[in-house]
C-alpha atoms as a PDB file:
ATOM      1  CA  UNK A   1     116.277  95.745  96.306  1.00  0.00           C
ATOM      2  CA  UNK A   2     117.319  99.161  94.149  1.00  0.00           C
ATOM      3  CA  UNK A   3     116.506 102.031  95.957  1.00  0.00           C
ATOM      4  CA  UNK A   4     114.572 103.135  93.611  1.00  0.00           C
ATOM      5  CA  UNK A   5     112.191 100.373  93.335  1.00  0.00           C
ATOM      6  CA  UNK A   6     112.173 100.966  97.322  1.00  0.00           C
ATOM      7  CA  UNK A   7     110.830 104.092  96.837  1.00  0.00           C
ATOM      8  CA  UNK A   8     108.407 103.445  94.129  1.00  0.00           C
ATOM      9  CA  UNK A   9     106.741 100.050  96.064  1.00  0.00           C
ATOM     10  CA  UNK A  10     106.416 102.475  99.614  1.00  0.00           C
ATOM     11  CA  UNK A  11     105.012 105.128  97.525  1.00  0.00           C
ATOM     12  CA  UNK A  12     102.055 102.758  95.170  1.00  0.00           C
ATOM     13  CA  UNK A  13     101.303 100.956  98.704  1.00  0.00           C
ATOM     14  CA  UNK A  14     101.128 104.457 100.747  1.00  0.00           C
ATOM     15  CA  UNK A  15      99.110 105.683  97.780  1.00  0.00           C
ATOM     16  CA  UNK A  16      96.598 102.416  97.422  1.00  0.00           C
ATOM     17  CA  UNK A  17      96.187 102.288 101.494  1.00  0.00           C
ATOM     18  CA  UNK A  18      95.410 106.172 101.863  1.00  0.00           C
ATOM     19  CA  UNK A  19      92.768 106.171  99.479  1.00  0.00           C
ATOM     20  CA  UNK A  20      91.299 103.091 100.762  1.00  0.00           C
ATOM     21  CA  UNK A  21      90.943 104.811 103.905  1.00  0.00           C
ATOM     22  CA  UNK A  22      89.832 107.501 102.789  1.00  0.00           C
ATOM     23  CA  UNK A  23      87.004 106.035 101.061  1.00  0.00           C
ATOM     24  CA  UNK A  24      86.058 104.097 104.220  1.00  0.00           C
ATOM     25  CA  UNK A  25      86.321 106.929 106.304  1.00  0.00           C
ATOM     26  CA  UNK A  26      83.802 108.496 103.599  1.00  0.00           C
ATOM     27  CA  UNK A  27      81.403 105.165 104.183  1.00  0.00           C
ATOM     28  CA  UNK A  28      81.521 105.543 107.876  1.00  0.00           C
ATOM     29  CA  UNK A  29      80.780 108.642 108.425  1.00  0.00           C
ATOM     30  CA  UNK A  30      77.500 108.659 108.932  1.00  0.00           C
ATOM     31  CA  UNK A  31      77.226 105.562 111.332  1.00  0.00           C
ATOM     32  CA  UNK A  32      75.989 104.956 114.321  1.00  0.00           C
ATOM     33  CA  UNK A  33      78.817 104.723 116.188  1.00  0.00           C
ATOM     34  CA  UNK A  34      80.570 107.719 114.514  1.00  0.00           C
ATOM     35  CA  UNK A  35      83.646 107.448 112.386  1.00  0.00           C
ATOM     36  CA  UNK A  36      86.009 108.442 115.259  1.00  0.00           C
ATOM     37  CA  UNK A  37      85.061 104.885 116.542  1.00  0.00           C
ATOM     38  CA  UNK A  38      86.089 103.249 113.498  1.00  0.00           C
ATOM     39  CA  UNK A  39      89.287 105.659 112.958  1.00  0.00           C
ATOM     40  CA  UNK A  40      90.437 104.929 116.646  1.00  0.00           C
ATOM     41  CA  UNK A  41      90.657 101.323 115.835  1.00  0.00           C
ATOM     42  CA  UNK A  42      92.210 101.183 112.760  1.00  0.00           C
ATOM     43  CA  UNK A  43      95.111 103.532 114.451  1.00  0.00           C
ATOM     44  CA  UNK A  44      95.572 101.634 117.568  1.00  0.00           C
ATOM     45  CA  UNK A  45      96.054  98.596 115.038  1.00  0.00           C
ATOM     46  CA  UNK A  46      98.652  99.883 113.009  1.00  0.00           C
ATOM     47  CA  UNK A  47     100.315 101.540 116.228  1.00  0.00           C
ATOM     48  CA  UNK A  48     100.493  97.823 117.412  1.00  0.00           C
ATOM     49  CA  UNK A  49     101.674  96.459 113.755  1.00  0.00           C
ATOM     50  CA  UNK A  50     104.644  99.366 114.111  1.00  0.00           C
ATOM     51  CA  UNK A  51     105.719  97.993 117.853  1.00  0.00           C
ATOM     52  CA  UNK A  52     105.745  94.507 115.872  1.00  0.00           C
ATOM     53  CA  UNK A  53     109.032  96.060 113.817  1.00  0.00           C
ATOM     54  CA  UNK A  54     111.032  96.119 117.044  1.00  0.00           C
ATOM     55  CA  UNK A  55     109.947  92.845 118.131  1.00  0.00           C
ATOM     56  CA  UNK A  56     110.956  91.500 115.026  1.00  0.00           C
ATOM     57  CA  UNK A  57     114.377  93.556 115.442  1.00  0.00           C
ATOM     58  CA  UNK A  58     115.235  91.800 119.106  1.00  0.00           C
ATOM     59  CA  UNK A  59     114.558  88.158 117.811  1.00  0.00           C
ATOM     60  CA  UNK A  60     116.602  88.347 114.562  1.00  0.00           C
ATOM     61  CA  UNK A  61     116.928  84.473 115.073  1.00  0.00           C
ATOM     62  CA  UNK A  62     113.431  83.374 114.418  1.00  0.00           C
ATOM     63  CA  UNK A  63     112.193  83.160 110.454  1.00  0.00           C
ATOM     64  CA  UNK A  64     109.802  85.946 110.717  1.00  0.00           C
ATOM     65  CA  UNK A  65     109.737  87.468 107.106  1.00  0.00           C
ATOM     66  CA  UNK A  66     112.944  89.607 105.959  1.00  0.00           C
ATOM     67  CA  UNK A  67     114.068  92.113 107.821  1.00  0.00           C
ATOM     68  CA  UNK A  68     113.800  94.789 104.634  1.00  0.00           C
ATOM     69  CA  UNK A  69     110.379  93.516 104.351  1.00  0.00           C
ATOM     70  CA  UNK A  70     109.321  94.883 107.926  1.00  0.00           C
ATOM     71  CA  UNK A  71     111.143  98.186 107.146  1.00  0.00           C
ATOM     72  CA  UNK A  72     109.611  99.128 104.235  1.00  0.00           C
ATOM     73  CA  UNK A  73     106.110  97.512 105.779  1.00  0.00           C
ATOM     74  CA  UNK A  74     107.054 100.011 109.252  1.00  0.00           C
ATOM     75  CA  UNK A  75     107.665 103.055 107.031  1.00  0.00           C
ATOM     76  CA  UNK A  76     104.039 102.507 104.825  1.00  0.00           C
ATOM     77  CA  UNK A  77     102.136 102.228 107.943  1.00  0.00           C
ATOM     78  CA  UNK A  78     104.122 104.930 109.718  1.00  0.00           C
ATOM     79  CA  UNK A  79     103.127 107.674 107.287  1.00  0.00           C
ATOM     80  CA  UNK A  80      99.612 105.982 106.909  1.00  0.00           C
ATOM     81  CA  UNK A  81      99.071 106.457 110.911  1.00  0.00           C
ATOM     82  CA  UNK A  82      99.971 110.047 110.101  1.00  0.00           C
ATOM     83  CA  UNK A  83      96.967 110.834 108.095  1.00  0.00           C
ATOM     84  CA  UNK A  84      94.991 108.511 110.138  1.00  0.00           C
ATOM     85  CA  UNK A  85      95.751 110.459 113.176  1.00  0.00           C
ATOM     86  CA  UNK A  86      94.988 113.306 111.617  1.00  0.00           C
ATOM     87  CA  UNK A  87      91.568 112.390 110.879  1.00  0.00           C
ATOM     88  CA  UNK A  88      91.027 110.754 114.416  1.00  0.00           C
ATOM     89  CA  UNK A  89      92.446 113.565 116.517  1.00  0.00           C
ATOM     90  CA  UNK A  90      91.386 116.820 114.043  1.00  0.00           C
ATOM     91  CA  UNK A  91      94.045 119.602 113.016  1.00  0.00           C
ATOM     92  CA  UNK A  92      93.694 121.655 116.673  1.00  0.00           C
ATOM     93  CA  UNK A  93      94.777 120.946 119.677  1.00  0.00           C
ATOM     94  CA  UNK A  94      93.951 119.057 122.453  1.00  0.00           C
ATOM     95  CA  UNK A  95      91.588 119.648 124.987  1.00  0.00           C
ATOM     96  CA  UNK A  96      92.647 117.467 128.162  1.00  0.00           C
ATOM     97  CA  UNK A  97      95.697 116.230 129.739  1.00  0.00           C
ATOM     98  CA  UNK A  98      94.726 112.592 128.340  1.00  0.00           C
ATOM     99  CA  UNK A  99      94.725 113.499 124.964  1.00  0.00           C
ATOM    100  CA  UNK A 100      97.712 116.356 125.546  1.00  0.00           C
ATOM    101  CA  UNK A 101      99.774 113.669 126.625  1.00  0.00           C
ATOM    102  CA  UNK A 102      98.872 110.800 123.794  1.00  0.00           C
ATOM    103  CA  UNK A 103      98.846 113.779 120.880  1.00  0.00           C
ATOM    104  CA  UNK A 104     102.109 114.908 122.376  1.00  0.00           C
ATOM    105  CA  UNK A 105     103.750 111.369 121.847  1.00  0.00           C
ATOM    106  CA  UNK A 106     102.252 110.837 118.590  1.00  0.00           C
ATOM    107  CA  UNK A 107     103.692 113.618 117.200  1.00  0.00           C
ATOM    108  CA  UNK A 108     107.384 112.809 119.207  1.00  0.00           C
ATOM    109  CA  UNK A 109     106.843 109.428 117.714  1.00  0.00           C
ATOM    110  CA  UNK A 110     105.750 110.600 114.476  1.00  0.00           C
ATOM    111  CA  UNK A 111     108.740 113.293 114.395  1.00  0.00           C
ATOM    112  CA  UNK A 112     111.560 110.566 115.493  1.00  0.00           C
ATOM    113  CA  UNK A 113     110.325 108.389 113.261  1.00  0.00           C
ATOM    114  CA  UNK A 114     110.997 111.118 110.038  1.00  0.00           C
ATOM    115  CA  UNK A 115     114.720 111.854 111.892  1.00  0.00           C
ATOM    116  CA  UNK A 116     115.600 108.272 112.083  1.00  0.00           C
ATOM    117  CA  UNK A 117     114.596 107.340 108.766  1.00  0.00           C
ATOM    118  CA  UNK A 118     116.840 109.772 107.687  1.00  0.00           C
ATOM    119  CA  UNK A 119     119.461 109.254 109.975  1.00  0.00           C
ATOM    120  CA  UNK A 120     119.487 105.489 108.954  1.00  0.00           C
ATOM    121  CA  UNK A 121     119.971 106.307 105.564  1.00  0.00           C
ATOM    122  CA  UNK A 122     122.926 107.958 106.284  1.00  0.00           C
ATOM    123  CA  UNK A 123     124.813 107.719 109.648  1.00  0.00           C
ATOM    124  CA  UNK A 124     125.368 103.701 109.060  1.00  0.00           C
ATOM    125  CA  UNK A 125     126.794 103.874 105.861  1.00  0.00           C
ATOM    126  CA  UNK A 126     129.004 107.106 106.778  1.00  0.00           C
ATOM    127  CA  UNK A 127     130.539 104.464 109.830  1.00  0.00           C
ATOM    128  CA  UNK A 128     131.379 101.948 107.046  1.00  0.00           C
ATOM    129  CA  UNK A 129     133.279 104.074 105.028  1.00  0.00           C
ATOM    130  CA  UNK A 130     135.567 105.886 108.076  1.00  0.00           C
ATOM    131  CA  UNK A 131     138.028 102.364 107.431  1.00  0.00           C
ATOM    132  CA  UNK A 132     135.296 100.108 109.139  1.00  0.00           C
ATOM    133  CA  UNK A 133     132.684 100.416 112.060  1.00  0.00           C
ATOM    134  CA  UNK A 134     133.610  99.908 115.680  1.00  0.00           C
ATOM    135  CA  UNK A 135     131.662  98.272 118.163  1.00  0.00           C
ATOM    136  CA  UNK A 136     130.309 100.880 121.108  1.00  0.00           C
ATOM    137  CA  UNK A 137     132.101  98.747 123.975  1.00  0.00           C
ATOM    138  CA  UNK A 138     135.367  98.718 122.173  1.00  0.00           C
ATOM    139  CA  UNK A 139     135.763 102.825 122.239  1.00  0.00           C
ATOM    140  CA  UNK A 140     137.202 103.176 125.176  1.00  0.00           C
ATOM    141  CA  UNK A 141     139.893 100.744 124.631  1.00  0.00           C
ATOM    142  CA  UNK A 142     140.611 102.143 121.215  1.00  0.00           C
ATOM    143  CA  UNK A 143     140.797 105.484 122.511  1.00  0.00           C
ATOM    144  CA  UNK A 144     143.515 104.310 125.220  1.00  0.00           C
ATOM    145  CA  UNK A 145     145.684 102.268 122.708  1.00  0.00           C
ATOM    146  CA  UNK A 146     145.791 105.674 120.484  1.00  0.00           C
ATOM    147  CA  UNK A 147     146.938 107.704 123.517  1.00  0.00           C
ATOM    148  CA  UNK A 148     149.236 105.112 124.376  1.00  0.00           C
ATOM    149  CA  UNK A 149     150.979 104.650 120.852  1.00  0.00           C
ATOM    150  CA  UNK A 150     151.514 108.621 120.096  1.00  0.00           C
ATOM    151  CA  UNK A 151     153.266 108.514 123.532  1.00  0.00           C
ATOM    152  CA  UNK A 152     155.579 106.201 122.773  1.00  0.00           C
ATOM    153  CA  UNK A 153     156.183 107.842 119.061  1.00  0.00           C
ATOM    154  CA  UNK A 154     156.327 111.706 120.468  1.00  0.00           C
ATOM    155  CA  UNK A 155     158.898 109.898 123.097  1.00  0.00           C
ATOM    156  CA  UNK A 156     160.976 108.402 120.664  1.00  0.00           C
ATOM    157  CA  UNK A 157     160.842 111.683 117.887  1.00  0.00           C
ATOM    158  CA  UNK A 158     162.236 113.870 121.198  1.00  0.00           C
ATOM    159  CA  UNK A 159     164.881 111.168 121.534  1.00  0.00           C
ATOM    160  CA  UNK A 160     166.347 111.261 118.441  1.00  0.00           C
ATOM    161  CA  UNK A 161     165.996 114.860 117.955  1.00  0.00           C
ATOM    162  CA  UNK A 162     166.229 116.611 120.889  1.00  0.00           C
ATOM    163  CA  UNK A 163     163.921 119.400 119.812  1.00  0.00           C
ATOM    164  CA  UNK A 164     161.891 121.235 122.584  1.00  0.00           C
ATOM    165  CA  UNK A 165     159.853 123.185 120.381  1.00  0.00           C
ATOM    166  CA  UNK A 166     158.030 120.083 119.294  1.00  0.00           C
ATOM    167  CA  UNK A 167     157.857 118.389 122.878  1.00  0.00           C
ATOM    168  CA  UNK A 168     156.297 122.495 123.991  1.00  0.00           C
ATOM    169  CA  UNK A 169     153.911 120.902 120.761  1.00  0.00           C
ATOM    170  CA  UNK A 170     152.829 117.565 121.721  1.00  0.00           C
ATOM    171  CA  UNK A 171     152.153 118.632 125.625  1.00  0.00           C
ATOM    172  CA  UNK A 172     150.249 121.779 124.827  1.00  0.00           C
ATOM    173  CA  UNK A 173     148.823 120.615 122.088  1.00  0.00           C
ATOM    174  CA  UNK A 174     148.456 117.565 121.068  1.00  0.00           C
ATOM    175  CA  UNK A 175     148.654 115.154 124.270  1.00  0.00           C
ATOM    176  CA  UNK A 176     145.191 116.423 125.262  1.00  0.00           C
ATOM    177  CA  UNK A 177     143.846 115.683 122.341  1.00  0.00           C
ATOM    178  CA  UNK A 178     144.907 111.720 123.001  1.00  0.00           C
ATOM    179  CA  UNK A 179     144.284 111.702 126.679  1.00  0.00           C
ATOM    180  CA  UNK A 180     140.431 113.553 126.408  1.00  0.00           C
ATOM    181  CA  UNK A 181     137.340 111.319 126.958  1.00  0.00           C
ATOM    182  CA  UNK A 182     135.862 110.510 123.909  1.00  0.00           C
ATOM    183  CA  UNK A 183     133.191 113.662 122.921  1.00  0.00           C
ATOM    184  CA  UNK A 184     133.339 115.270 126.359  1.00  0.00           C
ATOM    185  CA  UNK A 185     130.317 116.973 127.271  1.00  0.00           C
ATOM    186  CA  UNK A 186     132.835 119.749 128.514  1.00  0.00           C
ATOM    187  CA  UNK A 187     134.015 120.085 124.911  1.00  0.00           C
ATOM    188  CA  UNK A 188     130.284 122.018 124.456  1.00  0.00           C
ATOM    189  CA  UNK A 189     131.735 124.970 126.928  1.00  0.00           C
ATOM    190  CA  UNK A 190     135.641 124.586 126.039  1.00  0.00           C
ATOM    191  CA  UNK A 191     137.053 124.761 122.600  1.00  0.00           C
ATOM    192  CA  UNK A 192     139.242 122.060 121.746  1.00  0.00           C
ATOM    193  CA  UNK A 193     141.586 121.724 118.643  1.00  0.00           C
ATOM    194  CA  UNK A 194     140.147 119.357 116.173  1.00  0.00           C
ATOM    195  CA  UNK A 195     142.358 116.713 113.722  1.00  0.00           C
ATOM    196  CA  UNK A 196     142.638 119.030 110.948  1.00  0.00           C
ATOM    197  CA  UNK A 197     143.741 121.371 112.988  1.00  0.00           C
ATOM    198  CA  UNK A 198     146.172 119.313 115.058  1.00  0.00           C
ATOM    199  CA  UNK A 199     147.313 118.350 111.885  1.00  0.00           C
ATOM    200  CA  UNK A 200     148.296 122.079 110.253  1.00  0.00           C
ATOM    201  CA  UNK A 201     149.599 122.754 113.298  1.00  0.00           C
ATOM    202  CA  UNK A 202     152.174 119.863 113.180  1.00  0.00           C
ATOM    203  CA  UNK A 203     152.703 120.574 109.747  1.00  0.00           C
ATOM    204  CA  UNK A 204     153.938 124.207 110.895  1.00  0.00           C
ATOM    205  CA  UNK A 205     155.681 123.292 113.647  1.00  0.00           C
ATOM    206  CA  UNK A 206     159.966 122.726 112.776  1.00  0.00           C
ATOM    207  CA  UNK A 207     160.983 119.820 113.208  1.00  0.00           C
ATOM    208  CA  UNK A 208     164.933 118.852 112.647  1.00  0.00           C
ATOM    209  CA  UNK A 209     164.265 115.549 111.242  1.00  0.00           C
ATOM    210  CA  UNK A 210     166.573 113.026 109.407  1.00  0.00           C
ATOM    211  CA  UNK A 211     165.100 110.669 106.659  1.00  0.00           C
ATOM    212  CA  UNK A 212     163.748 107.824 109.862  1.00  0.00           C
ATOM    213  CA  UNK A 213     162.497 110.749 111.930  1.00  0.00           C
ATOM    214  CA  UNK A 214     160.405 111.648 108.946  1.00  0.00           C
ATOM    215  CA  UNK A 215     158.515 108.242 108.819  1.00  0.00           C
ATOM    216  CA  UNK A 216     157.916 109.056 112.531  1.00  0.00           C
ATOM    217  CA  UNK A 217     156.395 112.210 111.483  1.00  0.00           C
ATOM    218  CA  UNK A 218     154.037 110.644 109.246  1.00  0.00           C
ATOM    219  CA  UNK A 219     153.043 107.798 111.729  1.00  0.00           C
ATOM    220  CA  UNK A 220     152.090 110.854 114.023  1.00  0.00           C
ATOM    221  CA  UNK A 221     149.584 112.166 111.380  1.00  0.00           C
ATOM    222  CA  UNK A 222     148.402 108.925 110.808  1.00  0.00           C
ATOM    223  CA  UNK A 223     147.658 109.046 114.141  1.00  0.00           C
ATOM    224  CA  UNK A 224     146.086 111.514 114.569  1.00  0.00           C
ATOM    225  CA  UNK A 225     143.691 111.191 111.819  1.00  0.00           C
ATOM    226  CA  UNK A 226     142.494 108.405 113.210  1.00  0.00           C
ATOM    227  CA  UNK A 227     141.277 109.508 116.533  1.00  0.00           C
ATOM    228  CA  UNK A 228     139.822 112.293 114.659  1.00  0.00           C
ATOM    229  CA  UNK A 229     138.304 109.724 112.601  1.00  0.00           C
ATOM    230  CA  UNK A 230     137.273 107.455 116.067  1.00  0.00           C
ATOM    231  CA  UNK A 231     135.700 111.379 117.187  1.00  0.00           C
ATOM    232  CA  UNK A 232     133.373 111.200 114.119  1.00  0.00           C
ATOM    233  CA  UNK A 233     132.318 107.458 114.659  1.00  0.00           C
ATOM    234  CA  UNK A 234     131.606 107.941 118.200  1.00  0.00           C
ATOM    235  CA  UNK A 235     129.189 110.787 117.770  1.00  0.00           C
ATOM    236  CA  UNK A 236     127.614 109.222 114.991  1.00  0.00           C
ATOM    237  CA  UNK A 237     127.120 106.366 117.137  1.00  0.00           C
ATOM    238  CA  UNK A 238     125.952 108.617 120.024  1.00  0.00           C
ATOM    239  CA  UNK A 239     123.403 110.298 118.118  1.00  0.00           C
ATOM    240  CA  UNK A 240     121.915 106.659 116.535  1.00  0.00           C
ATOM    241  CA  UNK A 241     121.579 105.886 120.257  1.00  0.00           C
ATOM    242  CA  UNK A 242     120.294 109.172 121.519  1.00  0.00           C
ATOM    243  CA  UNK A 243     118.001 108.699 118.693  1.00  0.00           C
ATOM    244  CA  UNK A 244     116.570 105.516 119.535  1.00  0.00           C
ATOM    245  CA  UNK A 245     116.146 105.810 122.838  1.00  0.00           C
ATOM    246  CA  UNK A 246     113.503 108.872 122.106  1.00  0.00           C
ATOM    247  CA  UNK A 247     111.834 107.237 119.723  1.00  0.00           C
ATOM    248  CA  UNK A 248     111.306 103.708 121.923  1.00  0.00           C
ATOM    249  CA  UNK A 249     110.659 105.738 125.134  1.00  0.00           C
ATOM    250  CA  UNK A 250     107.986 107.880 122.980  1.00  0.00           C
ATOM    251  CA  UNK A 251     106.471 105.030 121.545  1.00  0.00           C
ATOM    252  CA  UNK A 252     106.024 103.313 125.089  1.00  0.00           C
ATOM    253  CA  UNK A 253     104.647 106.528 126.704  1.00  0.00           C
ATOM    254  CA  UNK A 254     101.871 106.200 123.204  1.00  0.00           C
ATOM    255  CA  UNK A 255     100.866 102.877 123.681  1.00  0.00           C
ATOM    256  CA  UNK A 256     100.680 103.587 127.321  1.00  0.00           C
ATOM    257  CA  UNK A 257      98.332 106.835 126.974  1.00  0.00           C
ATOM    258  CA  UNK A 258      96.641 104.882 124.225  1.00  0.00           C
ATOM    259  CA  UNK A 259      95.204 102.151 125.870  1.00  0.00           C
ATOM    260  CA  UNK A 260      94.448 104.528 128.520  1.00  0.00           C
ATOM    261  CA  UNK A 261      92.584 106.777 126.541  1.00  0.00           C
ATOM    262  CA  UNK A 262      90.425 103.557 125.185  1.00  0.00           C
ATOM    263  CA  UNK A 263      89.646 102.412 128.491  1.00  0.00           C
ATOM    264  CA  UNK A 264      88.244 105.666 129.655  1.00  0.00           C
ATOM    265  CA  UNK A 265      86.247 105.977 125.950  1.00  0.00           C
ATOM    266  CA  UNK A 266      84.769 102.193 126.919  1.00  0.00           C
ATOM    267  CA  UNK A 267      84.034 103.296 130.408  1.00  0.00           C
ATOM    268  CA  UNK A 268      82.135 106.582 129.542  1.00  0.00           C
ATOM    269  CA  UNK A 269      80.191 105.043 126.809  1.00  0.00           C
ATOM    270  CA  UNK A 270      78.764 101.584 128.296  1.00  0.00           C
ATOM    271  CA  UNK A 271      75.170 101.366 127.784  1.00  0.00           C
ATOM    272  CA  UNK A 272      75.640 103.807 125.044  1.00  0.00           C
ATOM    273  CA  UNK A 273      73.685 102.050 121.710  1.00  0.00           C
END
């Protein structure tokens, strides 16, 4: 579907639901049972409609409607749970712990759910244009078979040329570069050189080099470039993960306070007309 037809069908259904809403929330307002009653229920369905989008997402091997069709269905009701919430829960704050804690992962929820959507617009189709995406398990071993070939090609460059200055290069430089754990938590504290740089810096260093030793050369940047370009696909990757694992754990803790905070309304209002 164009993306701009996306945009235009989320926006009309957004649109059509919110005012609907808004018109019953109008109606019930001055019932018996209050309008929060009504509100409360009409969020705590579409909070259990959204935690159908990941069940749908585990068992992509059963027919259950099109994938794009429970995205676009997850985003309408996302931002309609917004306003829904807001008319459930007021503008302030929170009062108690019970409704500290379920406000608190709303808005988490709420908030992740913004970042990824704009994350996923982005970060996936960034990965398929750095020469192909790379599985998560297969890192590691990439990262290994890089170290491994630029040793044997810095090896056979200080062979054939004998030059000192560039093997002084490769193991001040450029070997930990190779050998470092993919995005090292210590690389936060400790600055490390980055491809580009790695890359000027060969470019400056002399080199005696004949017309083979040359082709080396350029194997070397090739080389380079592409753990710098494995760098960028693992923190992409990294942050997609960090991502989701906020958003699902937030979600859980909501449905979790949620019910919670219906059971105690039930309990405190039986015999209540």
């Amino acid at each position: 579907m164009n993306r701009y037809l996306q945009i235009l069908l989320v926006s009309g259904c957004t649109a059509l639901l919110l005012t609907a809403f808004v018109w019953f929330h109008g109606q019930t307002s001055q019932s018996l049972r209050g309008v929060y009653y009504y509100d409360g229920w009409i969020l705590a369905v579409a909070l259990i409609f959204l935690g159908f989008f990941f069940i749908r997402k585990s068992l992509r091997v059963l027919p259950l409607i099109d994938a794009r069709f429970w995205r676009l269905a997850h985003l309408v009701v996302g931002l309609i749970s917004v306003v829904v919430f807001l008319f459930h829960a007021g503008t302030g704050l929170p009062s108690g712990w019970l409704e500290g804690a379920a406000w608190t992962s709303f808005v988490v929820t709420a908030l992740s759910g913004v970042l990824g959507w704009l994350m996923t617009r982005t970060l996936p189709a960034q990965l398929d244009q750095e020469n192909g995406r790379i599985l998560f398990s297969e890192f590691p071993v990439a990262r290994k078979q890089l170290a491994k070939d630029v040793d044997a090609l810095v090896l056979k460059i200080i062979e054939e040329t004998g030059d000192r200055e560039f093997l002084n290069a490769y193991q001040t430089e450029w070997y930990g570069f190779f050998s470092q754990p993919l995005n090292q938590w210590s690389a936060l504290f400790v600055r490390r050189p980055t491809a580009t740089e790695l890359l000027a810096h060969l470019d400056a260093t002399p080199v005696s080099l004949g017309a083979g030793d040359r082709e080396n050369l350029n194997r070397l940047r090739t080389l380079i470039a592409a753990r710098g370009t494995l760098d960028a696909q693992y923190r992409r990757q990294v942050i997609l993960r960090g991502w989701l694992f906020i958003h699902l754990s937030s979600v859980f803790a909501l449905m979790v306070f949620s019910l919670t905070h219906i059971l105690i309304v039930y309990a405190f209002s039986m015999g209540t007309p």
